[in-house]
N, C-alpha and C. Protein backbone atom coordinates (compact mmCIF):
# COMPACT_ATOMS: atom_id res chain seq x y z
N UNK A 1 10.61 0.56 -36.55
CA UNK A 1 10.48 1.51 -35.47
C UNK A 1 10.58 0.82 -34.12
N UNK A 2 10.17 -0.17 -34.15
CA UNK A 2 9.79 -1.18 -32.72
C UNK A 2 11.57 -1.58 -32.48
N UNK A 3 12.45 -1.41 -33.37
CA UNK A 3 13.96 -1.74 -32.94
C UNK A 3 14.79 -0.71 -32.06
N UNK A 4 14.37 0.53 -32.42
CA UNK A 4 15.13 1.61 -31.96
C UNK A 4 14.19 2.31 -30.31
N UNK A 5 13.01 1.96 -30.14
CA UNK A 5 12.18 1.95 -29.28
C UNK A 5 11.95 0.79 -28.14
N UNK A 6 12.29 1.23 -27.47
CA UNK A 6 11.27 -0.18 -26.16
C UNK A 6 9.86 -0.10 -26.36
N UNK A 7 8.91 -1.54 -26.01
CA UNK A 7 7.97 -1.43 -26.40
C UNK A 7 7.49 -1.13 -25.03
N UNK A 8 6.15 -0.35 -24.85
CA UNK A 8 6.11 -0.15 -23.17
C UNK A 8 4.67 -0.07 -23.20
N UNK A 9 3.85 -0.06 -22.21
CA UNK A 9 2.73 0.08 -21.95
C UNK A 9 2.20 1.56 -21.61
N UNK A 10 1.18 2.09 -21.75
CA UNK A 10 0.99 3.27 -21.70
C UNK A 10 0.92 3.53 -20.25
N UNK A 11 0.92 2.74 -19.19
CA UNK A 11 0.89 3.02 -17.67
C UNK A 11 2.25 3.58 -17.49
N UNK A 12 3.25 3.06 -17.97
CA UNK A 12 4.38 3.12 -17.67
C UNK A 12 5.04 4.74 -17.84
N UNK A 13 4.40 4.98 -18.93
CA UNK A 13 4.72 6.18 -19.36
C UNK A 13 4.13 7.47 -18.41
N UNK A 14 3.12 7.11 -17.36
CA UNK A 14 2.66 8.37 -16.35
C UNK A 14 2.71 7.83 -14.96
N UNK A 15 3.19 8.61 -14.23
CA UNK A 15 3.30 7.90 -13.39
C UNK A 15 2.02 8.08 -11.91
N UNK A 16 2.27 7.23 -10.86
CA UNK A 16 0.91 7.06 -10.62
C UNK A 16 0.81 8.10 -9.14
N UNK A 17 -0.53 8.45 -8.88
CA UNK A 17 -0.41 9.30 -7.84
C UNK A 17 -0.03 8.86 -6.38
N UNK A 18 1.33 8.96 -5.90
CA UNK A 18 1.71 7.98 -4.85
C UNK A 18 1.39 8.72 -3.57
N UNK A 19 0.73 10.06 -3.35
CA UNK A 19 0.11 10.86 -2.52
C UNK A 19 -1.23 10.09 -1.99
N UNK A 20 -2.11 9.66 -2.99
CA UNK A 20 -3.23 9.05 -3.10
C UNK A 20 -3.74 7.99 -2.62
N UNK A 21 -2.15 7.22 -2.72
CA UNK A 21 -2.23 5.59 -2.64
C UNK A 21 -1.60 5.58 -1.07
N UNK A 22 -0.48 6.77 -0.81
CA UNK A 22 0.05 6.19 0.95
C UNK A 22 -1.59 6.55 1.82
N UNK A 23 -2.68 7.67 0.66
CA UNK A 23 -3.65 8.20 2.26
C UNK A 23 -4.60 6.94 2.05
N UNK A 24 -4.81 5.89 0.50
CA UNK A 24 -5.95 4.63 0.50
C UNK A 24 -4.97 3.60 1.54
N UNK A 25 -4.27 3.89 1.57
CA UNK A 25 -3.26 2.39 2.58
C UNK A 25 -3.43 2.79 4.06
N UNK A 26 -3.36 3.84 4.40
CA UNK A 26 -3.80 4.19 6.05
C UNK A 26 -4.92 4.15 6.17
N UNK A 27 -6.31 5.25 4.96
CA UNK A 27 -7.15 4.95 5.66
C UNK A 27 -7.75 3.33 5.52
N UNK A 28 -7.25 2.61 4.37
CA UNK A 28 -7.80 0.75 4.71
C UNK A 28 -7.34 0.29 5.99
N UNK A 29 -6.24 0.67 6.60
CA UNK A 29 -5.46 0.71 7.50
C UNK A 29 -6.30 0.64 8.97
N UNK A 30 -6.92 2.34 8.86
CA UNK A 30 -7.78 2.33 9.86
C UNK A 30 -9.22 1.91 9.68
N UNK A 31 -9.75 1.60 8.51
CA UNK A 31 -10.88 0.50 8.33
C UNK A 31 -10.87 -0.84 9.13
N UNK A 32 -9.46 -1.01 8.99
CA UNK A 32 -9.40 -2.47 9.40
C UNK A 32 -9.44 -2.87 11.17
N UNK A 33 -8.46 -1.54 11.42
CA UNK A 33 -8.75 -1.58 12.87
C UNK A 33 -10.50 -1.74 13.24
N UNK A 34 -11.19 -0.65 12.94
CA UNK A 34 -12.38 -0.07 13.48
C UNK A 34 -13.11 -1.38 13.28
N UNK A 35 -12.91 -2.40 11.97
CA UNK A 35 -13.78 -3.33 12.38
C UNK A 35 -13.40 -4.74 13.08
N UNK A 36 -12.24 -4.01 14.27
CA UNK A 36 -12.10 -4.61 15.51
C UNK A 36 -13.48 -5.26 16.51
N UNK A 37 -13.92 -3.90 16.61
CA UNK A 37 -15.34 -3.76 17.23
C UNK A 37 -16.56 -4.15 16.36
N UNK A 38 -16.71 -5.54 16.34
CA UNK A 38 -17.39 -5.57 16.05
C UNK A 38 -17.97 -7.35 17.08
N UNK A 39 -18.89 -7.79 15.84
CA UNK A 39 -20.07 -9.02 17.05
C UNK A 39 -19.40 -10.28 16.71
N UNK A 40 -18.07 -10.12 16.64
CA UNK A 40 -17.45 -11.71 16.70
C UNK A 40 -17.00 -11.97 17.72
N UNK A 41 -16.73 -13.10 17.68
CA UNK A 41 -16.56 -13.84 19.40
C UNK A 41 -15.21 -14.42 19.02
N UNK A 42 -14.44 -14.72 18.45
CA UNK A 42 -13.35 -15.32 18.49
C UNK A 42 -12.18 -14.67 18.12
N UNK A 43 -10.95 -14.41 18.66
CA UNK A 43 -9.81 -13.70 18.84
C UNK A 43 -8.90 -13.65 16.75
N UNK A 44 -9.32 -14.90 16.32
CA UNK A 44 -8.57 -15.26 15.00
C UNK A 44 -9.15 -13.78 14.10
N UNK A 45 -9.79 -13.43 13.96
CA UNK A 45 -10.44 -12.19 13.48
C UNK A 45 -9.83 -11.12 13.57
N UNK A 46 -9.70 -10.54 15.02
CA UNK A 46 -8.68 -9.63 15.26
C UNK A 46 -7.59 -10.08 14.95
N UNK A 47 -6.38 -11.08 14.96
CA UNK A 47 -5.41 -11.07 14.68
C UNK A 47 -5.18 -11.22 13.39
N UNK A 48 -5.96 -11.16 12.43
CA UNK A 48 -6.00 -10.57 10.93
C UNK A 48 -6.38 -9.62 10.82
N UNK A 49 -7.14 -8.96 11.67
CA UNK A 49 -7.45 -7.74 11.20
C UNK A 49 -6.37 -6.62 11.55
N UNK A 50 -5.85 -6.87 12.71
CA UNK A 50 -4.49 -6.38 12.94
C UNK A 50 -3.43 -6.13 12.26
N UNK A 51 -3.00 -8.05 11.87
CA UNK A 51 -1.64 -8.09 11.10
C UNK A 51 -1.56 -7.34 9.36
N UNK A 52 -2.96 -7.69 8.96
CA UNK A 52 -3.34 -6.90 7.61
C UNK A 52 -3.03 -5.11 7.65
N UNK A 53 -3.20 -4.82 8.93
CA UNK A 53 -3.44 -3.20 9.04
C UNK A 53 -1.62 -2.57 9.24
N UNK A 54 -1.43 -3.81 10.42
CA UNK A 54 0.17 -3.91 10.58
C UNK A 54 1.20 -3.63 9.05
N UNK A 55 0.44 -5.19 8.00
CA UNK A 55 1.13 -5.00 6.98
C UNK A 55 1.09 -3.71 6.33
N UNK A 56 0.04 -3.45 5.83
CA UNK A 56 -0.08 -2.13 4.68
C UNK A 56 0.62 -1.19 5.19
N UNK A 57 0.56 -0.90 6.72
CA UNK A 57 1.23 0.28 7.50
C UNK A 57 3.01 0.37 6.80
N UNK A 58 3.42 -0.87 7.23
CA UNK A 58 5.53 -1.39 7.23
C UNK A 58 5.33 -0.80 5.05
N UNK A 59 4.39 -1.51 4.71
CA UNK A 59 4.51 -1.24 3.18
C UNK A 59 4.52 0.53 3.21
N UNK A 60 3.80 1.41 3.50
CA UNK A 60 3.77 2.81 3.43
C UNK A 60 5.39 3.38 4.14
N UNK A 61 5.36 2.95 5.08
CA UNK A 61 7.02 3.66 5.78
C UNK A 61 7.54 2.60 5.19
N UNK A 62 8.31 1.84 4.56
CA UNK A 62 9.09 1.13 3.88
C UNK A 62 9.25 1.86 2.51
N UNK A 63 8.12 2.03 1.83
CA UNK A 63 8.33 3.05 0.65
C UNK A 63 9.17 4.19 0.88
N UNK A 64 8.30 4.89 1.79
CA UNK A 64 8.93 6.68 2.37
C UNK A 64 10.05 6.68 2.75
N UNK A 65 10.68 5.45 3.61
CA UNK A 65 12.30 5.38 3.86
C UNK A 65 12.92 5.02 2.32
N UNK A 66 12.47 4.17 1.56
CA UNK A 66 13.15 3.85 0.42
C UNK A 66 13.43 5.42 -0.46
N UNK A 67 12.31 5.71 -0.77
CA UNK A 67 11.86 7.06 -1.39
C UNK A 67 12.99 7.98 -1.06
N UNK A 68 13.00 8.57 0.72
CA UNK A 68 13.89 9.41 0.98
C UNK A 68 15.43 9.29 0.92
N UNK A 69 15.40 7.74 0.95
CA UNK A 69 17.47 7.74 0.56
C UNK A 69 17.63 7.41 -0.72
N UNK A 70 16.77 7.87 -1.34
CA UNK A 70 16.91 7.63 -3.10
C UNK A 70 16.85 6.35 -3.57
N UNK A 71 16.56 5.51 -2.79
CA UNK A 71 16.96 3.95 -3.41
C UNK A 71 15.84 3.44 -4.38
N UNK A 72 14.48 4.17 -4.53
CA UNK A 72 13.41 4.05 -5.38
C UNK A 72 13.25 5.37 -6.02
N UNK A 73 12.79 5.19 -7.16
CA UNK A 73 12.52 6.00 -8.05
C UNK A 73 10.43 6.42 -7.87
């Protein structure tokens, strides 16, 4: 049976809620900003907390452009 079949994992077979995952990526997004404000004194902090918020953001519209010209499934 395993010849005429691919063997696959049962994740594979449902797929995942990608509604769910663009609103956990903005709001970590805006987590990350908010703990801008906070009691640190040195600038290196914010500029991770930024570039991290920066990243996840390009990952969400990078999908949605991929998504809309069909180039991802």
């Amino acid at each position: 049976m395993a010849g005429s079949e691919p063997v696959t994992s049962p994740d594979q077979h449902k797929p995942g809620h990608r509604k769910a995952g663009r609103i956990g990526a903005v709001l970590s997004a805006l987590a990350l900003l908010a703990m801008i404000c906070g009691n640190h004194e040195g600038r290196v902090e914010d500029i991770w907390l930024v570039g991290l918020a920066a990243l996840l953001l390009i990952i969400v519209i990078g999908d949605a452009v991929l998504r809309r010209n069909g180039l991802r499934s």
